[in-house]
N, C-alpha and C. Protein backbone atom coordinates (compact mmCIF):
# COMPACT_ATOMS: atom_id res chain seq x y z
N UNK A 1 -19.59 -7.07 -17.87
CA UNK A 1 -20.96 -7.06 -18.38
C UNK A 1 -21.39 -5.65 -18.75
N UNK A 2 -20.65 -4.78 -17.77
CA UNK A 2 -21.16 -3.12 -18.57
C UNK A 2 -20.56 -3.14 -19.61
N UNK A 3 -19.59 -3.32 -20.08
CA UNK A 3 -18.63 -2.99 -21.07
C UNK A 3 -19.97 -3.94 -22.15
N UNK A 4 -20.24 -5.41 -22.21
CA UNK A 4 -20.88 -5.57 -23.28
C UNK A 4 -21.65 -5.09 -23.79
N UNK A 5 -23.22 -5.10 -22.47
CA UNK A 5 -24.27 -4.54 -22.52
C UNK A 5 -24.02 -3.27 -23.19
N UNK A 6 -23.41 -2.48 -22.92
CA UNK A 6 -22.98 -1.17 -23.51
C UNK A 6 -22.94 -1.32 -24.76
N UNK A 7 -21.57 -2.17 -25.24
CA UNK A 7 -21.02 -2.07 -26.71
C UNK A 7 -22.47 -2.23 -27.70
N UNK A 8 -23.04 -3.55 -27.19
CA UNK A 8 -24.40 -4.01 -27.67
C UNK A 8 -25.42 -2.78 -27.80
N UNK A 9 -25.30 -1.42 -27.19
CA UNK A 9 -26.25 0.06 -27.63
C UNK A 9 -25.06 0.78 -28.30
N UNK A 10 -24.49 1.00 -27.57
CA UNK A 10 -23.42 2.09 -27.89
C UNK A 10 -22.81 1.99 -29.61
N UNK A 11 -22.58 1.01 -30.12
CA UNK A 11 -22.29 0.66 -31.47
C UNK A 11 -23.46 0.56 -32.23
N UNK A 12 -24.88 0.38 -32.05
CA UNK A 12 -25.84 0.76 -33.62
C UNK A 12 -26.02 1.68 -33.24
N UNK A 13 -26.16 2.93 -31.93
CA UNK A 13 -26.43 4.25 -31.87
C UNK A 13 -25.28 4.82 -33.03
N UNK A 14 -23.59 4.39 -32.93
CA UNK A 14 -22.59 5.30 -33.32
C UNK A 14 -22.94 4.92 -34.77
N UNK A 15 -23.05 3.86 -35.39
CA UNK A 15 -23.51 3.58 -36.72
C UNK A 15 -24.67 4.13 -37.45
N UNK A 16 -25.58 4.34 -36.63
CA UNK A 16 -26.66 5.38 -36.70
C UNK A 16 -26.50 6.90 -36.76
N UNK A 17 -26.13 6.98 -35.74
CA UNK A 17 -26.08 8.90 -35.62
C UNK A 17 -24.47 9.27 -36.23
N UNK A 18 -23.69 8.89 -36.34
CA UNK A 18 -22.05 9.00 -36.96
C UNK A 18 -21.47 9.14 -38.31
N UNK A 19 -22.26 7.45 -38.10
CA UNK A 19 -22.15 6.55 -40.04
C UNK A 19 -23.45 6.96 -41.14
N UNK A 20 -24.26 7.66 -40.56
CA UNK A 20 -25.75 7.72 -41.30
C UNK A 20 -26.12 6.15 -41.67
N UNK A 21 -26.02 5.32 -41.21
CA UNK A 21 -26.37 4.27 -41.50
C UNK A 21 -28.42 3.45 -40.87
N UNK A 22 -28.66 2.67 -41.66
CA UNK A 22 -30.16 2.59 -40.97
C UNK A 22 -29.79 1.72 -40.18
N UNK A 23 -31.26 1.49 -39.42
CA UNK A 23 -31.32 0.67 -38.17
C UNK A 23 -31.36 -0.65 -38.34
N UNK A 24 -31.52 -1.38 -39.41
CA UNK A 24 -31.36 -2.46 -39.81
C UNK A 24 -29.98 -2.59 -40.31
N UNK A 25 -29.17 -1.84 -41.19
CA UNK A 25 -28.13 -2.45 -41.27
C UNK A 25 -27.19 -2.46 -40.22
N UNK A 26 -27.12 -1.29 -39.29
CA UNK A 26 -26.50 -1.37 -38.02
C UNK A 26 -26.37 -2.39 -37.05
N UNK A 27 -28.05 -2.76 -36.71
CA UNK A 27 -27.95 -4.78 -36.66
C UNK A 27 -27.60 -5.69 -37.11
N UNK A 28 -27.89 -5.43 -38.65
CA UNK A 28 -26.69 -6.66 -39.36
C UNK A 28 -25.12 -6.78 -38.77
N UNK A 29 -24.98 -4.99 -38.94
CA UNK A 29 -23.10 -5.52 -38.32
C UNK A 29 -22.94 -5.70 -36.98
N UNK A 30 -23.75 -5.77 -36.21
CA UNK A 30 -23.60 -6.42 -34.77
C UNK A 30 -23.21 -7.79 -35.03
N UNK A 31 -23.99 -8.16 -35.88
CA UNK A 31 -23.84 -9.84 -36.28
C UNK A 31 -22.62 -10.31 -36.25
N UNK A 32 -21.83 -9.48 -36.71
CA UNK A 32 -20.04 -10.11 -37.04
C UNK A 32 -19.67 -10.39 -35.93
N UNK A 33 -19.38 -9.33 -34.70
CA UNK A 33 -18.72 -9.46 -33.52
C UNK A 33 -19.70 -9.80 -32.76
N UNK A 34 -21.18 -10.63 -32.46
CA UNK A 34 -21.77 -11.39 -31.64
C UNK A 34 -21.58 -12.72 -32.02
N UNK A 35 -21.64 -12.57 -33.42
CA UNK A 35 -21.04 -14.55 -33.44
C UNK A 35 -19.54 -14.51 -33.35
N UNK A 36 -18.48 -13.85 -33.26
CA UNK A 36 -17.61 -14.45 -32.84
C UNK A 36 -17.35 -14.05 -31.22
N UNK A 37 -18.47 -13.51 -30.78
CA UNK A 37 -18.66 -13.90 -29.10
C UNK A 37 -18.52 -15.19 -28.79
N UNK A 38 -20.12 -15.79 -29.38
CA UNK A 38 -20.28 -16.97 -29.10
C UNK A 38 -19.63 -17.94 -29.58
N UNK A 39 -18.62 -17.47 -30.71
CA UNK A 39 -17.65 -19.13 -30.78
C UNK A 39 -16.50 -19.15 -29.76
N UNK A 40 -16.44 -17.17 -29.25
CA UNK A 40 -15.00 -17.30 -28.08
C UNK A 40 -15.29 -17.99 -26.95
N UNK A 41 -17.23 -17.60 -26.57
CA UNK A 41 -17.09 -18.45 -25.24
C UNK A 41 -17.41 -19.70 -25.37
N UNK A 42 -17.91 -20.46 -26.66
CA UNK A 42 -17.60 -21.97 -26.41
C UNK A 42 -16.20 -22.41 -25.99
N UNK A 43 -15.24 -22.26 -26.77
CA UNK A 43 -13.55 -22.04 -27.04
C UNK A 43 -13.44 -21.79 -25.23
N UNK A 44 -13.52 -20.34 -24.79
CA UNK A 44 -13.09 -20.13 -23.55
C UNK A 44 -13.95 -21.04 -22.42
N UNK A 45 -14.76 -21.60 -22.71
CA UNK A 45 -15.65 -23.14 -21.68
C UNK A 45 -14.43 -24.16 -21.97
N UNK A 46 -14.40 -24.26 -22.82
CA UNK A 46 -13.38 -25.83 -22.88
C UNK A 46 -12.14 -25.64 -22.58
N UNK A 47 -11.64 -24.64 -22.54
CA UNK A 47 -10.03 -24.10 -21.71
C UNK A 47 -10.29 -23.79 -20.14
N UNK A 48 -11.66 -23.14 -19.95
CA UNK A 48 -11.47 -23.17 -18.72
C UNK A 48 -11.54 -24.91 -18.18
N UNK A 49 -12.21 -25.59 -18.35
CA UNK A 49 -12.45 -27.05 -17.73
C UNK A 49 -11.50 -27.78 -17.68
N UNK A 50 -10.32 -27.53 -18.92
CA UNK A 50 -8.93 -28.02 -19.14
C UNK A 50 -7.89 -27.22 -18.24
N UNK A 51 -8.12 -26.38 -18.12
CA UNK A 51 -6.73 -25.54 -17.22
C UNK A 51 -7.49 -24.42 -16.22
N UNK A 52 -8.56 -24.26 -16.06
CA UNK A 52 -8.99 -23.68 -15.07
C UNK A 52 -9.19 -22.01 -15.76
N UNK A 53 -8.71 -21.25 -14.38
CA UNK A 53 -8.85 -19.64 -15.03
C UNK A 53 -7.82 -18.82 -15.31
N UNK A 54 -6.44 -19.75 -14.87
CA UNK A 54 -5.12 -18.91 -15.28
C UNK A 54 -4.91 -19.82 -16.31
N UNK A 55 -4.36 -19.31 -17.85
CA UNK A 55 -4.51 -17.72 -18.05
C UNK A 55 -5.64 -17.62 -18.96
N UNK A 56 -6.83 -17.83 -18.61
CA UNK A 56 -8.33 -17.81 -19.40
C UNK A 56 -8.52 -15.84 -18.92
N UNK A 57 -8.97 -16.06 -17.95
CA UNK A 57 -10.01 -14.59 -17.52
C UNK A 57 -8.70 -12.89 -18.06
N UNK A 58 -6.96 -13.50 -17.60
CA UNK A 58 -6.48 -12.57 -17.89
C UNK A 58 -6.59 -12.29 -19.50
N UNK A 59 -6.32 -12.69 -20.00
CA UNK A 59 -6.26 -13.16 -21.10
C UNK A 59 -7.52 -12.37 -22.11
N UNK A 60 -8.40 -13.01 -21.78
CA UNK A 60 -9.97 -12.33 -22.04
C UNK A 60 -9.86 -11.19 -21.97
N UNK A 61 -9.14 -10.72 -20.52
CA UNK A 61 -9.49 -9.18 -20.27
C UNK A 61 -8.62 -8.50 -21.29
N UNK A 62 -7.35 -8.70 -21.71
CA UNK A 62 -6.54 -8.34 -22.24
C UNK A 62 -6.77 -7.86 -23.52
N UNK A 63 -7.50 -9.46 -24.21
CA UNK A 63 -8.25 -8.63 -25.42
C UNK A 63 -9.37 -7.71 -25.57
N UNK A 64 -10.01 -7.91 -24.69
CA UNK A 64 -10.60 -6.58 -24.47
C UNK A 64 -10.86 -5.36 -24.47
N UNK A 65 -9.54 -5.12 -23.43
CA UNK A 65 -8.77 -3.52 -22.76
C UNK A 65 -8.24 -3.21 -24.66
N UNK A 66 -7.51 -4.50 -25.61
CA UNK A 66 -6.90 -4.18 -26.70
C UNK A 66 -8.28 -3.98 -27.76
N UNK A 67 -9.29 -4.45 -28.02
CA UNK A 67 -10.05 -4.16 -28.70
C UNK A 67 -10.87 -2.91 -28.76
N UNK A 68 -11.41 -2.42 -27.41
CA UNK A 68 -11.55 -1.51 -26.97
C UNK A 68 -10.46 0.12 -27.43
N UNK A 69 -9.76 0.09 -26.91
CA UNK A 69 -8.54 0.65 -27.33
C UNK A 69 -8.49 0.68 -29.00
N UNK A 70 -8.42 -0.02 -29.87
CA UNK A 70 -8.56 -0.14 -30.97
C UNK A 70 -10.00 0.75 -31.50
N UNK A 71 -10.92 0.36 -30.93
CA UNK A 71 -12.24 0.86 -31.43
C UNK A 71 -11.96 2.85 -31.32
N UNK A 72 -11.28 2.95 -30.08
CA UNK A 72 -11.38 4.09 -29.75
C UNK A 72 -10.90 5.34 -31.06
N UNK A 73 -9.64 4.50 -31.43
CA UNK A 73 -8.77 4.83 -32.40
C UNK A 73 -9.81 4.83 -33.74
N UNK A 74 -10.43 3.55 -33.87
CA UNK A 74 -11.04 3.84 -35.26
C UNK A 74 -12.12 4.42 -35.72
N UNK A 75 -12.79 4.41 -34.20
CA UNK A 75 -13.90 6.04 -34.07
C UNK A 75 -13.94 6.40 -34.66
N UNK A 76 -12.57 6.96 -34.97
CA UNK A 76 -12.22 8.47 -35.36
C UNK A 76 -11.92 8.75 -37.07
N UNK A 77 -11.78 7.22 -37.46
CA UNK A 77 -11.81 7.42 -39.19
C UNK A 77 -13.12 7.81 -39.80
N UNK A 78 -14.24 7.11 -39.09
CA UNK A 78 -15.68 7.20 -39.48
C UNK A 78 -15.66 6.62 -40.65
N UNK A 79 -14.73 5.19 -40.49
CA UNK A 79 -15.05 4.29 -42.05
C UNK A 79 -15.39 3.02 -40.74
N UNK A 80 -16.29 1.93 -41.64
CA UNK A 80 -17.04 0.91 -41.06
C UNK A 80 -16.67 -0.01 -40.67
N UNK A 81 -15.68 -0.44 -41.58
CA UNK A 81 -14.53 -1.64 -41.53
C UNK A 81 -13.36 -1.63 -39.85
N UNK A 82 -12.70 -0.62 -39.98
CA UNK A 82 -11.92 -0.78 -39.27
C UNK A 82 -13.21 -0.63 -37.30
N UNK A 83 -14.25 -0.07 -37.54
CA UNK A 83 -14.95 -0.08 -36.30
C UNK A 83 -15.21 -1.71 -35.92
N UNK A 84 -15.53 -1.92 -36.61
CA UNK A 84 -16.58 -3.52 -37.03
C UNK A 84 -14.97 -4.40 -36.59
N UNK A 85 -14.04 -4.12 -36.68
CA UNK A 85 -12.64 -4.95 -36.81
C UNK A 85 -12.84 -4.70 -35.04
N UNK A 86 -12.11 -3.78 -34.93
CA UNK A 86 -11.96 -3.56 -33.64
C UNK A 86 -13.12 -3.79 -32.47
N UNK A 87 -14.42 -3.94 -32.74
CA UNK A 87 -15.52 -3.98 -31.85
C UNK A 87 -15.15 -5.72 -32.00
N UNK A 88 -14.73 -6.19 -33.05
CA UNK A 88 -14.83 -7.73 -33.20
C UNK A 88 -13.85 -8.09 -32.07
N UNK A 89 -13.33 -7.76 -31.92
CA UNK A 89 -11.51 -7.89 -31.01
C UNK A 89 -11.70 -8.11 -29.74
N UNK A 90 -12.74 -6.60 -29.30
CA UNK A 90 -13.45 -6.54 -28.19
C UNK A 90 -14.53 -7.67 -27.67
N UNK A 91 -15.18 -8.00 -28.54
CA UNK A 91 -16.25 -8.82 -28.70
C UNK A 91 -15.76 -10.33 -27.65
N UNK A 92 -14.23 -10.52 -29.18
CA UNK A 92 -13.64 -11.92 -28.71
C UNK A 92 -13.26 -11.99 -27.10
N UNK A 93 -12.95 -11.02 -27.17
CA UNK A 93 -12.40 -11.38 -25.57
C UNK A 93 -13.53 -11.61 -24.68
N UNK A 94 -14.73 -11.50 -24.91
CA UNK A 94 -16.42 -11.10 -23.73
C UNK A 94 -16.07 -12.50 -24.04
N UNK A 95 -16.24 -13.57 -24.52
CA UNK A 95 -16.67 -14.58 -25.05
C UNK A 95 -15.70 -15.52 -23.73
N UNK A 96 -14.39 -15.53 -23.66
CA UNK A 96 -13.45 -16.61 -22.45
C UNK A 96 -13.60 -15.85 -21.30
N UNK A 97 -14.10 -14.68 -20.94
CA UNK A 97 -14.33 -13.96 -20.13
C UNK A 97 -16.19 -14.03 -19.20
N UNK A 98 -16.97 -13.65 -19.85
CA UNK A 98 -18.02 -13.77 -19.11
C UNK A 98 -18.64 -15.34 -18.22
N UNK A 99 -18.74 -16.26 -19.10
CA UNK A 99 -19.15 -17.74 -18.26
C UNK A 99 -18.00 -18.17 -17.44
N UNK A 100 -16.76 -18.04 -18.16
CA UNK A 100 -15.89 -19.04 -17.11
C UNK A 100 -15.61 -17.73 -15.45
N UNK A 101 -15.63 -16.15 -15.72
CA UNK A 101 -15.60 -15.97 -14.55
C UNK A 101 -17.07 -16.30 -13.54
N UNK A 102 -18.11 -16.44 -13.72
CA UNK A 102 -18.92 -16.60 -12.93
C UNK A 102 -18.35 -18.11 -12.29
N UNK A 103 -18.71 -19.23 -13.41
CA UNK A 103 -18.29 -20.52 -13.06
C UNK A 103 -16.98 -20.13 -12.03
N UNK A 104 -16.01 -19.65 -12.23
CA UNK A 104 -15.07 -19.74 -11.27
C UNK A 104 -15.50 -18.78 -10.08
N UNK A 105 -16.22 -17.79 -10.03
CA UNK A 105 -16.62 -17.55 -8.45
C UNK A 105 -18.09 -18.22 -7.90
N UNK A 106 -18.40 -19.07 -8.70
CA UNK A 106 -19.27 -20.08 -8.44
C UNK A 106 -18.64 -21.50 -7.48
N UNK A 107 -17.37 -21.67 -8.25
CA UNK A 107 -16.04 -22.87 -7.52
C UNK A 107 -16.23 -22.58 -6.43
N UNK A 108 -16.06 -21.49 -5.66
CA UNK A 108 -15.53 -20.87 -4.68
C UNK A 108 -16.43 -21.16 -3.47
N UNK A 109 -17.83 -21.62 -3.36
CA UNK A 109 -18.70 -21.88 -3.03
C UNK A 109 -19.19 -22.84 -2.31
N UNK A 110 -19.77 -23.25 -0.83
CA UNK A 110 -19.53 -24.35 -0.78
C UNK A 110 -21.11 -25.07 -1.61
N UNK A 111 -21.38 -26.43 -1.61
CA UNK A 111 -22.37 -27.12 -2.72
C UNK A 111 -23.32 -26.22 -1.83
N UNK A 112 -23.77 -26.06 -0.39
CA UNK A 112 -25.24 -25.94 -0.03
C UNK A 112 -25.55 -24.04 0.00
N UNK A 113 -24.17 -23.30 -0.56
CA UNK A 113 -24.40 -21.72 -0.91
C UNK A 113 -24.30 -21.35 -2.55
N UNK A 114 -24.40 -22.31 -3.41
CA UNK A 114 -24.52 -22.51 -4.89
C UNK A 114 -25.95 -21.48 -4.82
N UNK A 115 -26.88 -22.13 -4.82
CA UNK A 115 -27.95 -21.34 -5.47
C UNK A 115 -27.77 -19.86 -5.10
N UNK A 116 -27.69 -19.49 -4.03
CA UNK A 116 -27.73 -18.52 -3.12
C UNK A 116 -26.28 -17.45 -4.27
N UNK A 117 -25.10 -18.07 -4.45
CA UNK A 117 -24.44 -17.42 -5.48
C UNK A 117 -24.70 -17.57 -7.05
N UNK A 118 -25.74 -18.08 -7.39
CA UNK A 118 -26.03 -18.16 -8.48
C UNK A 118 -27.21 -16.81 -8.41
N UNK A 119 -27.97 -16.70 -7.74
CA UNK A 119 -28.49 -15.28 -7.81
C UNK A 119 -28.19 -14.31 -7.52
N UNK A 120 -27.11 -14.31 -6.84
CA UNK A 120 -26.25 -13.37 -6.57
C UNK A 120 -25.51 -12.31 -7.72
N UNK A 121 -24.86 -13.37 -9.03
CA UNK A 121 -24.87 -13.23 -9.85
C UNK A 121 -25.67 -12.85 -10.99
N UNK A 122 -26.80 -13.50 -10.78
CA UNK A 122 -28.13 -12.94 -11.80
C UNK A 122 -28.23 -11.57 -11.70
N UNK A 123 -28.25 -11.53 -10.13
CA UNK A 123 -28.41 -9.82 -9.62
C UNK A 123 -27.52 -8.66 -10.30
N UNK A 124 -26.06 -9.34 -9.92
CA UNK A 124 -25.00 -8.38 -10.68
C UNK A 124 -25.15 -8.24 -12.44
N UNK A 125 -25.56 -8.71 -12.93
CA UNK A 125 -25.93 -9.19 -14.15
C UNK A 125 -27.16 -8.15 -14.60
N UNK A 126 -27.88 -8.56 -13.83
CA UNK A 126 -28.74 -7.23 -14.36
C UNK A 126 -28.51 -5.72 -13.87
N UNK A 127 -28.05 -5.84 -12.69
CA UNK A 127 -27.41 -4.46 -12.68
C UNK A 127 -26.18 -3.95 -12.97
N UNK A 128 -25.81 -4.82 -13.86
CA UNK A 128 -24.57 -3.99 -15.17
C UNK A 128 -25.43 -3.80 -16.29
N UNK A 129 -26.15 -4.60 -16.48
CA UNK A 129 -27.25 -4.38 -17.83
C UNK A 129 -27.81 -3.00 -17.47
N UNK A 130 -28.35 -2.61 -16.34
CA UNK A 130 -28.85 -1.38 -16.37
C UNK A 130 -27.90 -0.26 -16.22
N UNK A 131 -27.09 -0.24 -15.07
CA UNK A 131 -26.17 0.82 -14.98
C UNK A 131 -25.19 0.98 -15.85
N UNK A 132 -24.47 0.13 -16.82
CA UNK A 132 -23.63 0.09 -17.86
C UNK A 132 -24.28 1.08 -19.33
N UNK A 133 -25.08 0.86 -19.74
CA UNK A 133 -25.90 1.59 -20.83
C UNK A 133 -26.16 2.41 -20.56
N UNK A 134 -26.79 3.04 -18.94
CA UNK A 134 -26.86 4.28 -18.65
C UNK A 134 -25.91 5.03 -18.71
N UNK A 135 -24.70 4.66 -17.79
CA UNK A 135 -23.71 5.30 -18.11
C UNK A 135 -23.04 5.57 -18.87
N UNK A 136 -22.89 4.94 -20.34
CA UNK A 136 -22.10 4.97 -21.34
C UNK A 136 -22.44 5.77 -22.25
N UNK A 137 -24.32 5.47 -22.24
CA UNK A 137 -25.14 6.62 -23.11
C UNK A 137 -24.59 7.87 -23.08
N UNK A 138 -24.68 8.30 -21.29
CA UNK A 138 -25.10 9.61 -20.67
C UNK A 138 -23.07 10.14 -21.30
N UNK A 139 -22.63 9.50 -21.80
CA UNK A 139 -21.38 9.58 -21.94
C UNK A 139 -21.31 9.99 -23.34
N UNK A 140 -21.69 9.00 -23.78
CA UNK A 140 -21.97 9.12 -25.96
C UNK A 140 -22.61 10.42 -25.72
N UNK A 141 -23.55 10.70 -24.95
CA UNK A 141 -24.47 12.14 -25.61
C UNK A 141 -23.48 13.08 -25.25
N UNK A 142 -23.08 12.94 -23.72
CA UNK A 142 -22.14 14.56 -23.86
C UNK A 142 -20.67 14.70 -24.15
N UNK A 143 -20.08 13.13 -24.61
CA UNK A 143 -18.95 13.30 -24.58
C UNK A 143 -18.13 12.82 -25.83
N UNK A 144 -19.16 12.09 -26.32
CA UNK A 144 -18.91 11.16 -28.04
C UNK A 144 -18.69 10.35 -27.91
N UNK A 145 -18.66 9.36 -28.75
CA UNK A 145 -18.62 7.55 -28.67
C UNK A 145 -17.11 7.43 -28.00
N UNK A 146 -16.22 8.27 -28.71
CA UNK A 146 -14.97 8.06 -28.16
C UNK A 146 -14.79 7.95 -26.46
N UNK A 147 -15.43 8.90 -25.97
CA UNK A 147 -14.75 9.43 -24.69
C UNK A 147 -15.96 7.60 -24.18
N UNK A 148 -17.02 7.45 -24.39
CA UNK A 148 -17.47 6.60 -23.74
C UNK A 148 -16.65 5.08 -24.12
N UNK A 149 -16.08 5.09 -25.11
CA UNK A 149 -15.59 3.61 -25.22
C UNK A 149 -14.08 4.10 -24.44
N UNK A 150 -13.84 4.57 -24.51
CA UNK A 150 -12.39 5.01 -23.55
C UNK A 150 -12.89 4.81 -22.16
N UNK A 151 -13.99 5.30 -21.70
CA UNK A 151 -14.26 5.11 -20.07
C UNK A 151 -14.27 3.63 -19.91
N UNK A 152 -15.14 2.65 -21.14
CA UNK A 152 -15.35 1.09 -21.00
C UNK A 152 -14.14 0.73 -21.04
N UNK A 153 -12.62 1.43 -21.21
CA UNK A 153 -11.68 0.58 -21.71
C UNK A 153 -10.96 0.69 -20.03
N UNK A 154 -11.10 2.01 -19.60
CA UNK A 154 -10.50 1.48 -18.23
C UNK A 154 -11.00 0.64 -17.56
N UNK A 155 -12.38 1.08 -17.51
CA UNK A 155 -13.13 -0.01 -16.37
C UNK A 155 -12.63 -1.20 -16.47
N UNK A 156 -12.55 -1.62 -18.17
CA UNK A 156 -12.06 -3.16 -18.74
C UNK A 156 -10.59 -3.42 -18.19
N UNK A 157 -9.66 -2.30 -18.19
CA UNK A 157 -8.61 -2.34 -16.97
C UNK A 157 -8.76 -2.60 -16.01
N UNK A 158 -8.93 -2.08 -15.43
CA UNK A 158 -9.64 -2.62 -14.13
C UNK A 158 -9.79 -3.73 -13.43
N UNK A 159 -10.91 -4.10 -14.48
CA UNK A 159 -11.15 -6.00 -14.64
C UNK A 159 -10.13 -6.45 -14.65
N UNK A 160 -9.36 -6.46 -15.80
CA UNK A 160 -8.24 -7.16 -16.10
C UNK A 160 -7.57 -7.03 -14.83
N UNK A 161 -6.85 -5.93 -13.83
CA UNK A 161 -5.60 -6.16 -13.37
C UNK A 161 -6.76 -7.36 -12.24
N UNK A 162 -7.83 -7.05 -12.08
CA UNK A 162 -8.20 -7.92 -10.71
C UNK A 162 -8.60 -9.28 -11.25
N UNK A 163 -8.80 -9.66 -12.49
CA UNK A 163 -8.66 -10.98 -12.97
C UNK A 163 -7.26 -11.59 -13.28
N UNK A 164 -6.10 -10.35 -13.48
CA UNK A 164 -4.92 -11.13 -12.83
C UNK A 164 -4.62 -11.71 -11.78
N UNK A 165 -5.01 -10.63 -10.79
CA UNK A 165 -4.90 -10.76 -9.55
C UNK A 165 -5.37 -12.27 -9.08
N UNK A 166 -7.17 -12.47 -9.29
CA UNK A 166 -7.41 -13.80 -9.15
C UNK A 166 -7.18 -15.10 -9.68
N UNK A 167 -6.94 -14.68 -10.01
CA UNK A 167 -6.51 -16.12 -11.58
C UNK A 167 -5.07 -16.49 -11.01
N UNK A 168 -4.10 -15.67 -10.32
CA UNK A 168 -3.13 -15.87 -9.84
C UNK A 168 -2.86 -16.71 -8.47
N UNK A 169 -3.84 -16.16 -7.65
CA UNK A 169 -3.73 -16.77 -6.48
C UNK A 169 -4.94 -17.96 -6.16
N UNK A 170 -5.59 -18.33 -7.66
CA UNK A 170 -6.61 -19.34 -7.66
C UNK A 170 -5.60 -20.87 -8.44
N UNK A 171 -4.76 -20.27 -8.95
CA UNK A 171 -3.86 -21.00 -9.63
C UNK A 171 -2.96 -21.84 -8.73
């Protein structure tokens, strides 16, 4: 969720202050890689319900850590296309990744501690929304878009090896 929340500032700031681009068209190109969010996590709902979370969540993370990685690289052309490609990449993977991992540490639950982990989650949720943008900003200002989408790409490591990890021994 930091990694999105992030991408979601961190990409019309770099299109803005980078690309000279305005603030409206910078939102337009969010558009590309948020709708193919939302067609990954319909797609990643109906695989998880069919086969669970192995290999959904690794998987997710994978494209991720690779989209990410990609973006980092195309930073650096300062042409629009190949950013917008690679943020899309990144994008896809948030999409089999965000609902089905909650739902699956929701499983985990017994029926009468559901609610109780459902806010639990809300909680974590908003505090990646806040601490994710902070940190990534405080990153873009002193360190450039690059060095901050490189920090989102480990963290997104990260994720990944421990959504191997679970997905493995939930399997």
């Amino acid at each position: 969720m930091m990694t999105t929340f992030s991408l979601s500032v961190l990409l019309p700031l770099y299109f803005e202050t980078e690309l000279g681009l305005s603030a409206f068209a910078a939102g337009m190109l969010m558009l590309i890689p948020v709708l193919v969010n939302a067609l990954t996590a319909l797609v990643g709902g109906r695989i998880l319900d069919r086969f669970g979370t192995w290999p959904l969540l690794p998987v997710g993370f994978s494209v991720i850590v690779a989209g990410l990685a990609l973006l980092v690289a195309a930073s650096t052309t300062g042409e629009i296309v190949p950013v917008i490609a690679a943020a899309t990449v990144a994008y896809a993977g948030v999409g089999p990744v965000f609902a089905p991992s909650q739902t699956a540490g929701l499983r985990t639950l017994a029926p009468e501690e559901n609610p109780h982990g459902v806010a639990l989650v809300n909680v974590a949720i908003q505090l990646a929304g806040c601490i994710g943008p902070s940190i990534f900003v405080g990153i873009f200002s002193s360190g450039g878009f690059s060095s901050a989408i490189a920090t989102a790409c480990v963290l997104a490591a990260a994720g990944l090896l421990i959504a191997f990890y679970y997905s493995r021994t939930r399997r």
